[in-house]
C-alpha atoms as a PDB file:
ATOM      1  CA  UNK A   1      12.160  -1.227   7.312  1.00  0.00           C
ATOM      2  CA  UNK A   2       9.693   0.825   5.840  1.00  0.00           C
ATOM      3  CA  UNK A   3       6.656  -0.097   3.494  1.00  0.00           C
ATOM      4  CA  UNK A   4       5.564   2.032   0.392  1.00  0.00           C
ATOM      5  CA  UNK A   5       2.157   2.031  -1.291  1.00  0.00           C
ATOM      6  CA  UNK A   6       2.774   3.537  -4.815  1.00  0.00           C
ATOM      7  CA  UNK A   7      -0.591   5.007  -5.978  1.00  0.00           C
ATOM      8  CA  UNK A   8      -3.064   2.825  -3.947  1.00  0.00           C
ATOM      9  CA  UNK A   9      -6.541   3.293  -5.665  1.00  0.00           C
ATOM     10  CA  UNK A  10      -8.851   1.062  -2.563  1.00  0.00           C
ATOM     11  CA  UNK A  11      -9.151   2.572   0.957  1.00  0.00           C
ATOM     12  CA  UNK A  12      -9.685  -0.050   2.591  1.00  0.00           C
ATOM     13  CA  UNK A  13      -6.599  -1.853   1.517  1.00  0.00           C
ATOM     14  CA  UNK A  14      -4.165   1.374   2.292  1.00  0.00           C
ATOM     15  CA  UNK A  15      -6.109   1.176   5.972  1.00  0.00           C
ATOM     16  CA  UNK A  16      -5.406  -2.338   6.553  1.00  0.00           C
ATOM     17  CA  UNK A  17      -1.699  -1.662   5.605  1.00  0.00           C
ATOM     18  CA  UNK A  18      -1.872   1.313   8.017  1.00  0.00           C
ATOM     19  CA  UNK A  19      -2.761  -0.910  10.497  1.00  0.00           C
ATOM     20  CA  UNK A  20      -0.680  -3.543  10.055  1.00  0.00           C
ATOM     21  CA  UNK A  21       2.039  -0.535  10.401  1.00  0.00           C
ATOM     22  CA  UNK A  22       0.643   0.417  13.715  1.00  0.00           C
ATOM     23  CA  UNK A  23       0.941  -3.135  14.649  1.00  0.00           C
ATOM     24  CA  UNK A  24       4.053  -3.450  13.428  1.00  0.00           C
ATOM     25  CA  UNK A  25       6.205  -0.271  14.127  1.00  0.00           C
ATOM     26  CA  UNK A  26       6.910   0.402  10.510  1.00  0.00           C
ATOM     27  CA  UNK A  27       6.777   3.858   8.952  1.00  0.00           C
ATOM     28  CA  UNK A  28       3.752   3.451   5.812  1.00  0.00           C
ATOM     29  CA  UNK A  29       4.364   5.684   2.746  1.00  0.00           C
ATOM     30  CA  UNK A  30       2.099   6.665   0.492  1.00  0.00           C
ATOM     31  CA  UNK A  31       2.804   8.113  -3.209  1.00  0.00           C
ATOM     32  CA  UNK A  32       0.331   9.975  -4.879  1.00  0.00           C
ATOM     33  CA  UNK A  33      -1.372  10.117  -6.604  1.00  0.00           C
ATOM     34  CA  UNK A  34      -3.799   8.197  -4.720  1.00  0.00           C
ATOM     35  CA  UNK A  35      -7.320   7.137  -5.392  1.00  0.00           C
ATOM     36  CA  UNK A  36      -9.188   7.997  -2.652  1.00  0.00           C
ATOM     37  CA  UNK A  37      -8.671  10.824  -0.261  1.00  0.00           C
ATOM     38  CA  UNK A  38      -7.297  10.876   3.453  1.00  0.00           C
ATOM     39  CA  UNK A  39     -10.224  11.802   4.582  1.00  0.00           C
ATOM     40  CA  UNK A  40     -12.479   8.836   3.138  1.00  0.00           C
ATOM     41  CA  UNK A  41     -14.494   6.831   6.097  1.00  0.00           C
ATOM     42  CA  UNK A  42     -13.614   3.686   4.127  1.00  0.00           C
ATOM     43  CA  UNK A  43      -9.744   4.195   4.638  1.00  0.00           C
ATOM     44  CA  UNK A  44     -10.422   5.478   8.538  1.00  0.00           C
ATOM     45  CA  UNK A  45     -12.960   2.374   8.676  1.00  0.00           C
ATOM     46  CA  UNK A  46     -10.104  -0.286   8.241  1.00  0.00           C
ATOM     47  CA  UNK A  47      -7.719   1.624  10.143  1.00  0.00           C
ATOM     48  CA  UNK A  48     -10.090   1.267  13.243  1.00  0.00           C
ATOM     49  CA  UNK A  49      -8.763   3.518  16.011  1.00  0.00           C
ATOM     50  CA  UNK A  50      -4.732   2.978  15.254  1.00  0.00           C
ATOM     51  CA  UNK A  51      -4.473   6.036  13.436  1.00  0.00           C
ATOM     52  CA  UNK A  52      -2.848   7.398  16.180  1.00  0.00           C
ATOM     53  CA  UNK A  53      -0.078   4.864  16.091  1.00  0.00           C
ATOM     54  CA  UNK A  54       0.826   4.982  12.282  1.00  0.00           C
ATOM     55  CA  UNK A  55       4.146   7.326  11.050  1.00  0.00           C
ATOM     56  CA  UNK A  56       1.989   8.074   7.893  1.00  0.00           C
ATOM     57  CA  UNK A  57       4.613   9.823   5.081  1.00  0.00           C
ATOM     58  CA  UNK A  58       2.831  11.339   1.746  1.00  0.00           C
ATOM     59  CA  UNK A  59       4.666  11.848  -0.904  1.00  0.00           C
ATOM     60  CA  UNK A  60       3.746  13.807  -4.307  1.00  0.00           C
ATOM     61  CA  UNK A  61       5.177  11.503  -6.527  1.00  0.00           C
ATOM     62  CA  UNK A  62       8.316   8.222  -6.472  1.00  0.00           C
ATOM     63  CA  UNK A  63      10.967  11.162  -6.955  1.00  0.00           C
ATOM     64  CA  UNK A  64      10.645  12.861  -3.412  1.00  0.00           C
ATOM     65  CA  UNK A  65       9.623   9.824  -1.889  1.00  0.00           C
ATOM     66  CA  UNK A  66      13.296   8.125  -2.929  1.00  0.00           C
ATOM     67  CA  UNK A  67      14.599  11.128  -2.518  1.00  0.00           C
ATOM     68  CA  UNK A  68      13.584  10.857   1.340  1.00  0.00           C
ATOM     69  CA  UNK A  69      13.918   7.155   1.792  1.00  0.00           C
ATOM     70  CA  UNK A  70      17.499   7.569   0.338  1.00  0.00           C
ATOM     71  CA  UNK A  71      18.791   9.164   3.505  1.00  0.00           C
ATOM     72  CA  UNK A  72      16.769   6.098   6.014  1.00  0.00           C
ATOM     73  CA  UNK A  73      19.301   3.639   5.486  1.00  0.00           C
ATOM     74  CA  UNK A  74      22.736   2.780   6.019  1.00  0.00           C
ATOM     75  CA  UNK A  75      22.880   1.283   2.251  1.00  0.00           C
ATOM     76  CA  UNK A  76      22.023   3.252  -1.150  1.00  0.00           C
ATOM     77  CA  UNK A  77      18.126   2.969  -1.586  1.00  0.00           C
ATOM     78  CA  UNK A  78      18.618   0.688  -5.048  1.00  0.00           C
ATOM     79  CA  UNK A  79      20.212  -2.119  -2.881  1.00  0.00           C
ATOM     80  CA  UNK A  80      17.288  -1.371  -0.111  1.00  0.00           C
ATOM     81  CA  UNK A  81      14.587  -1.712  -2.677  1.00  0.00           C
ATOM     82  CA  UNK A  82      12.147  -4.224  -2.568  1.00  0.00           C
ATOM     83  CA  UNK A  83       9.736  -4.197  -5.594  1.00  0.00           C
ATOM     84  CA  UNK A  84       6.734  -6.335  -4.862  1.00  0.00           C
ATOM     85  CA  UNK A  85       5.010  -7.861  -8.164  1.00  0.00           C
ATOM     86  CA  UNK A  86       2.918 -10.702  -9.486  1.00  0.00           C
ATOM     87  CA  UNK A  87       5.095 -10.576 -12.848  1.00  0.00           C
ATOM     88  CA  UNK A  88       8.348 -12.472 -11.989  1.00  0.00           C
ATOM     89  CA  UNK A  89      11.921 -12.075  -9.728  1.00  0.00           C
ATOM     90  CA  UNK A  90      12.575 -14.104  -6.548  1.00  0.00           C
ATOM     91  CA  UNK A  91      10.139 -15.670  -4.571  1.00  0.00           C
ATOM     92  CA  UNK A  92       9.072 -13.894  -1.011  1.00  0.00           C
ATOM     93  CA  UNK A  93      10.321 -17.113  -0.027  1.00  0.00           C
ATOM     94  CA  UNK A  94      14.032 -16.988  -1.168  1.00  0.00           C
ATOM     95  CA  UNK A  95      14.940 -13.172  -1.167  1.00  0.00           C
ATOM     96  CA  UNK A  96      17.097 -11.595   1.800  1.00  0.00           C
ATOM     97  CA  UNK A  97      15.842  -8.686   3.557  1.00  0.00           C
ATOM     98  CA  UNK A  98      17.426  -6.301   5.556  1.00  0.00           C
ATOM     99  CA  UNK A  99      16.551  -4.075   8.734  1.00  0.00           C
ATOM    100  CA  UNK A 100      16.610  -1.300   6.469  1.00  0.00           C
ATOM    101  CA  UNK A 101      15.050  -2.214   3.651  1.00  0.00           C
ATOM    102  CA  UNK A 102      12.107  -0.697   1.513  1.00  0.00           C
ATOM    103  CA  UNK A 103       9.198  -2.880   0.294  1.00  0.00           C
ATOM    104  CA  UNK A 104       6.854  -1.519  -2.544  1.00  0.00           C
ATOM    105  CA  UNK A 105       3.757  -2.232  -3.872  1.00  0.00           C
ATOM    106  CA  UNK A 106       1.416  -0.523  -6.513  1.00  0.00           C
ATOM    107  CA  UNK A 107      -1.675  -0.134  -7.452  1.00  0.00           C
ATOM    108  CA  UNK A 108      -4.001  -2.874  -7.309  1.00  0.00           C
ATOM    109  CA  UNK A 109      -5.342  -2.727 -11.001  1.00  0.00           C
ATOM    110  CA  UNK A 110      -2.195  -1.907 -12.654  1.00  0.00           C
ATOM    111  CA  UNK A 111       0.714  -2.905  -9.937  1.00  0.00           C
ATOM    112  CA  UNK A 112       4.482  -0.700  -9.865  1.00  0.00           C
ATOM    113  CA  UNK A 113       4.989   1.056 -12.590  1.00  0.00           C
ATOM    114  CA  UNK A 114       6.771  -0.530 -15.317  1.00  0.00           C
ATOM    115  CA  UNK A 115       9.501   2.176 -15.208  1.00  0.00           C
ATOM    116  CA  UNK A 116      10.394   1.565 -11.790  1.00  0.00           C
ATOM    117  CA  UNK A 117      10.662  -2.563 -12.283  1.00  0.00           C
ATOM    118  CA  UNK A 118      12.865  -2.073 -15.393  1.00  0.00           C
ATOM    119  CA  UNK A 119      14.911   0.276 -13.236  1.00  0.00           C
ATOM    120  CA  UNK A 120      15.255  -2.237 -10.717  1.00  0.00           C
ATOM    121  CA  UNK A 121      15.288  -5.470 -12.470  1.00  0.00           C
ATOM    122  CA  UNK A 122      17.289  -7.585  -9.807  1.00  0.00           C
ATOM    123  CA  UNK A 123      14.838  -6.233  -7.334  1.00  0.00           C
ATOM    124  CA  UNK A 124      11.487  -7.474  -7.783  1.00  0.00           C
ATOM    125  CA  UNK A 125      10.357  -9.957  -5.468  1.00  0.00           C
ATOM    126  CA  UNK A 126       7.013 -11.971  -5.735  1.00  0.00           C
ATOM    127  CA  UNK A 127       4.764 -14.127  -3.748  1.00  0.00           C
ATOM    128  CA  UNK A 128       4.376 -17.970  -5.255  1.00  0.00           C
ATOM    129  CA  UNK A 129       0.587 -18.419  -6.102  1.00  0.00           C
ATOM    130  CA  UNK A 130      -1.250 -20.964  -8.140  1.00  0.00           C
ATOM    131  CA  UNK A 131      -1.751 -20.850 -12.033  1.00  0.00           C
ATOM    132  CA  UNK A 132      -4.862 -19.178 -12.685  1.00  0.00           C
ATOM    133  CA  UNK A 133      -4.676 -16.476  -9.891  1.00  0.00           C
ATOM    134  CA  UNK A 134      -3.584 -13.173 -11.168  1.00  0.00           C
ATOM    135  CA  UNK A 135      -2.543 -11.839  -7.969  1.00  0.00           C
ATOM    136  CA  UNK A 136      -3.120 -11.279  -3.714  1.00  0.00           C
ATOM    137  CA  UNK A 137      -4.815  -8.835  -2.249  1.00  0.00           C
ATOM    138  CA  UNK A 138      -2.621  -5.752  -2.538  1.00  0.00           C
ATOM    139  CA  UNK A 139      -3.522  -5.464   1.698  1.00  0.00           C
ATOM    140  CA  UNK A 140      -2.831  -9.571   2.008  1.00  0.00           C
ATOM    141  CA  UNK A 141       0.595  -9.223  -0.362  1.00  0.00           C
ATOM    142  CA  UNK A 142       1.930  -6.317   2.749  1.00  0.00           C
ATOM    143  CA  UNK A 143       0.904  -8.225   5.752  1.00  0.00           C
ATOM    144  CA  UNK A 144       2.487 -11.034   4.165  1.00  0.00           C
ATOM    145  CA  UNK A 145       5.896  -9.408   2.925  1.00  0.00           C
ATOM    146  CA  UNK A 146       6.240  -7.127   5.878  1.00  0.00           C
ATOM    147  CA  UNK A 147       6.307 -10.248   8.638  1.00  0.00           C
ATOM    148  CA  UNK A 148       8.155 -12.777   6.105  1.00  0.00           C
ATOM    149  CA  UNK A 149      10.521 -10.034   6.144  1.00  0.00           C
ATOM    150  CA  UNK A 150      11.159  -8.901   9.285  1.00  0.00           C
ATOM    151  CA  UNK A 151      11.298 -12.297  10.596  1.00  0.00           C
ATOM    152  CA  UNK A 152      14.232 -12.817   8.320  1.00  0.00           C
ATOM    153  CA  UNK A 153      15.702  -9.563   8.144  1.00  0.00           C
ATOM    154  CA  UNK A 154      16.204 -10.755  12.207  1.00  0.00           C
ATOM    155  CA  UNK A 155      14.540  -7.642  12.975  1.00  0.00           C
ATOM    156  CA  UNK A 156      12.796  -7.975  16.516  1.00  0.00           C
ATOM    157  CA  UNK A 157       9.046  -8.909  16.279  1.00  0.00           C
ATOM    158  CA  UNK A 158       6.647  -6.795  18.426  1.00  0.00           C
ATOM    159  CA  UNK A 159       6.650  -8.483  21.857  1.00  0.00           C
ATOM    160  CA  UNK A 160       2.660  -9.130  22.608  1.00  0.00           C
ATOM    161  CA  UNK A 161       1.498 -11.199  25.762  1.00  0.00           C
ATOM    162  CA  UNK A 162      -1.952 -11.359  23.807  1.00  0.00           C
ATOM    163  CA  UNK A 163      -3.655  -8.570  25.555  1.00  0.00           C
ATOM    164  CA  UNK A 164      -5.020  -5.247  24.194  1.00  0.00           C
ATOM    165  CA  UNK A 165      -4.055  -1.731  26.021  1.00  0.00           C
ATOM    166  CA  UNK A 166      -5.716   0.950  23.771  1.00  0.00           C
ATOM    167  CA  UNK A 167      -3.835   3.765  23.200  1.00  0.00           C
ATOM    168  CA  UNK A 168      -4.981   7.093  24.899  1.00  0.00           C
ATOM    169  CA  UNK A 169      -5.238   8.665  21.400  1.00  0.00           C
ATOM    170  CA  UNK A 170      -7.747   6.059  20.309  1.00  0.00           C
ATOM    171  CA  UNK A 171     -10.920   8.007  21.404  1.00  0.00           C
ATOM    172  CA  UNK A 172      -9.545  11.364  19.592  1.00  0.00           C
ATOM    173  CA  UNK A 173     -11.144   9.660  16.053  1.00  0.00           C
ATOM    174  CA  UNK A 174      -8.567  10.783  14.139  1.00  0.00           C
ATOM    175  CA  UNK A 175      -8.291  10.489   9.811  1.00  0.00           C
ATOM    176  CA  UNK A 176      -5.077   9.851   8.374  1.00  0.00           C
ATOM    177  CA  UNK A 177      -5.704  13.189   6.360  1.00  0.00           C
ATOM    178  CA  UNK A 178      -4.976  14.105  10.890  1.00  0.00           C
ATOM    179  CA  UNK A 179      -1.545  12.051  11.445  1.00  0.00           C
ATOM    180  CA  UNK A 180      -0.062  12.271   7.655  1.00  0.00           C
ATOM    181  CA  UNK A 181       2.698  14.459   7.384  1.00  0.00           C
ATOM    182  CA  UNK A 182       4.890  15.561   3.845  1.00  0.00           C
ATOM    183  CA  UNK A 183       7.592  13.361   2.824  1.00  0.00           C
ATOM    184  CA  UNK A 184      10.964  15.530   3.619  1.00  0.00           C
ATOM    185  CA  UNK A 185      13.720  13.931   5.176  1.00  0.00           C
ATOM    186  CA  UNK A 186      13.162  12.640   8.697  1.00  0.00           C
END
């Protein structure tokens, strides 16, 4: 499974998704362009010290980064896709995931872009909220979608006793500008 921030514009929310991957296992992608840069204490700052842990992926634009999420799965990428949007599809709730699949997000003032959605009409999933709410927290909607679907993907959950064992990289305070790497194929 791999998660996909399409032009995040708030550090803070593309660190808390970067931990959540570290937590998690999952590869994070990022598509630029982004609004912020790698190096920006705000984004290292709600990361903490998991930079280390996170398989960071940049990509220039949505064309290499499907390009290189195309060859991650076992199904074509359109049937992988999961397009996460306040604006309508199947709930969070009711959609089937897969192992492999690919959950995007956008930007938090403007969310995917609409070419993408129209491109992908049967694959835009959304989180119920109340009338009145325009959307989640762009960093709330990931945490959220990632567990929901990994638990029903039947992926295996990270097994935790509850205890913390830092990782030896922790007290190199690295940037995700240090662990990022280009978005080729893996």
């Amino acid at each position: 499974m791999e998660l996909v921030l399409i032009h995040p514009e708030i550090p803070h929310n593309t660190g808390c998704a970067a931990r959540l991957a570290a937590a998690t296992g999952l590869t994070l992608h990022l598509v630029e362009p982004l609004g912020f840069s790698l190096e920006d204490r705000y984004l290292k700052r709600a990361g903490l010290d998991y930079w280390p842990q996170v398989d960071l992926v940049v990509h220039p634009d949505w064309t290499r980064a499907a390009e290189a999420l195309a060859v991650c799965g076992d199904a074509p990428l359109p049937d992988r896709l999961r397009l996460f949007s306040a604006r309508g599809g199947t709930s969070l709730f009711e959609t089937e995931f897969g192992p492999n699949d690919v959950l995007c997000f956008g930007s938090e003032s403007s969310g995917l872009p609409a070419e993408l959605l129209d491109a992908h009409p049967t694959s835009r999933v959304y989180i119920p909220i109340r009338e009145g709410v325009r959307s989640l927290n762009l960093a709330n909607a990931v945490c959220l979608a990632a567990y929901t679907a990994l638990d029903r993907s039947g992926a295996a959950l990270p097994d935790n006793d509850g205890r913390y064992h830092p990782d030896a990289r922790a007290s190199l305070g690295l940037r995700a500008a240090d662990v990022a790497r280009g978005g080729g194929p893996r």
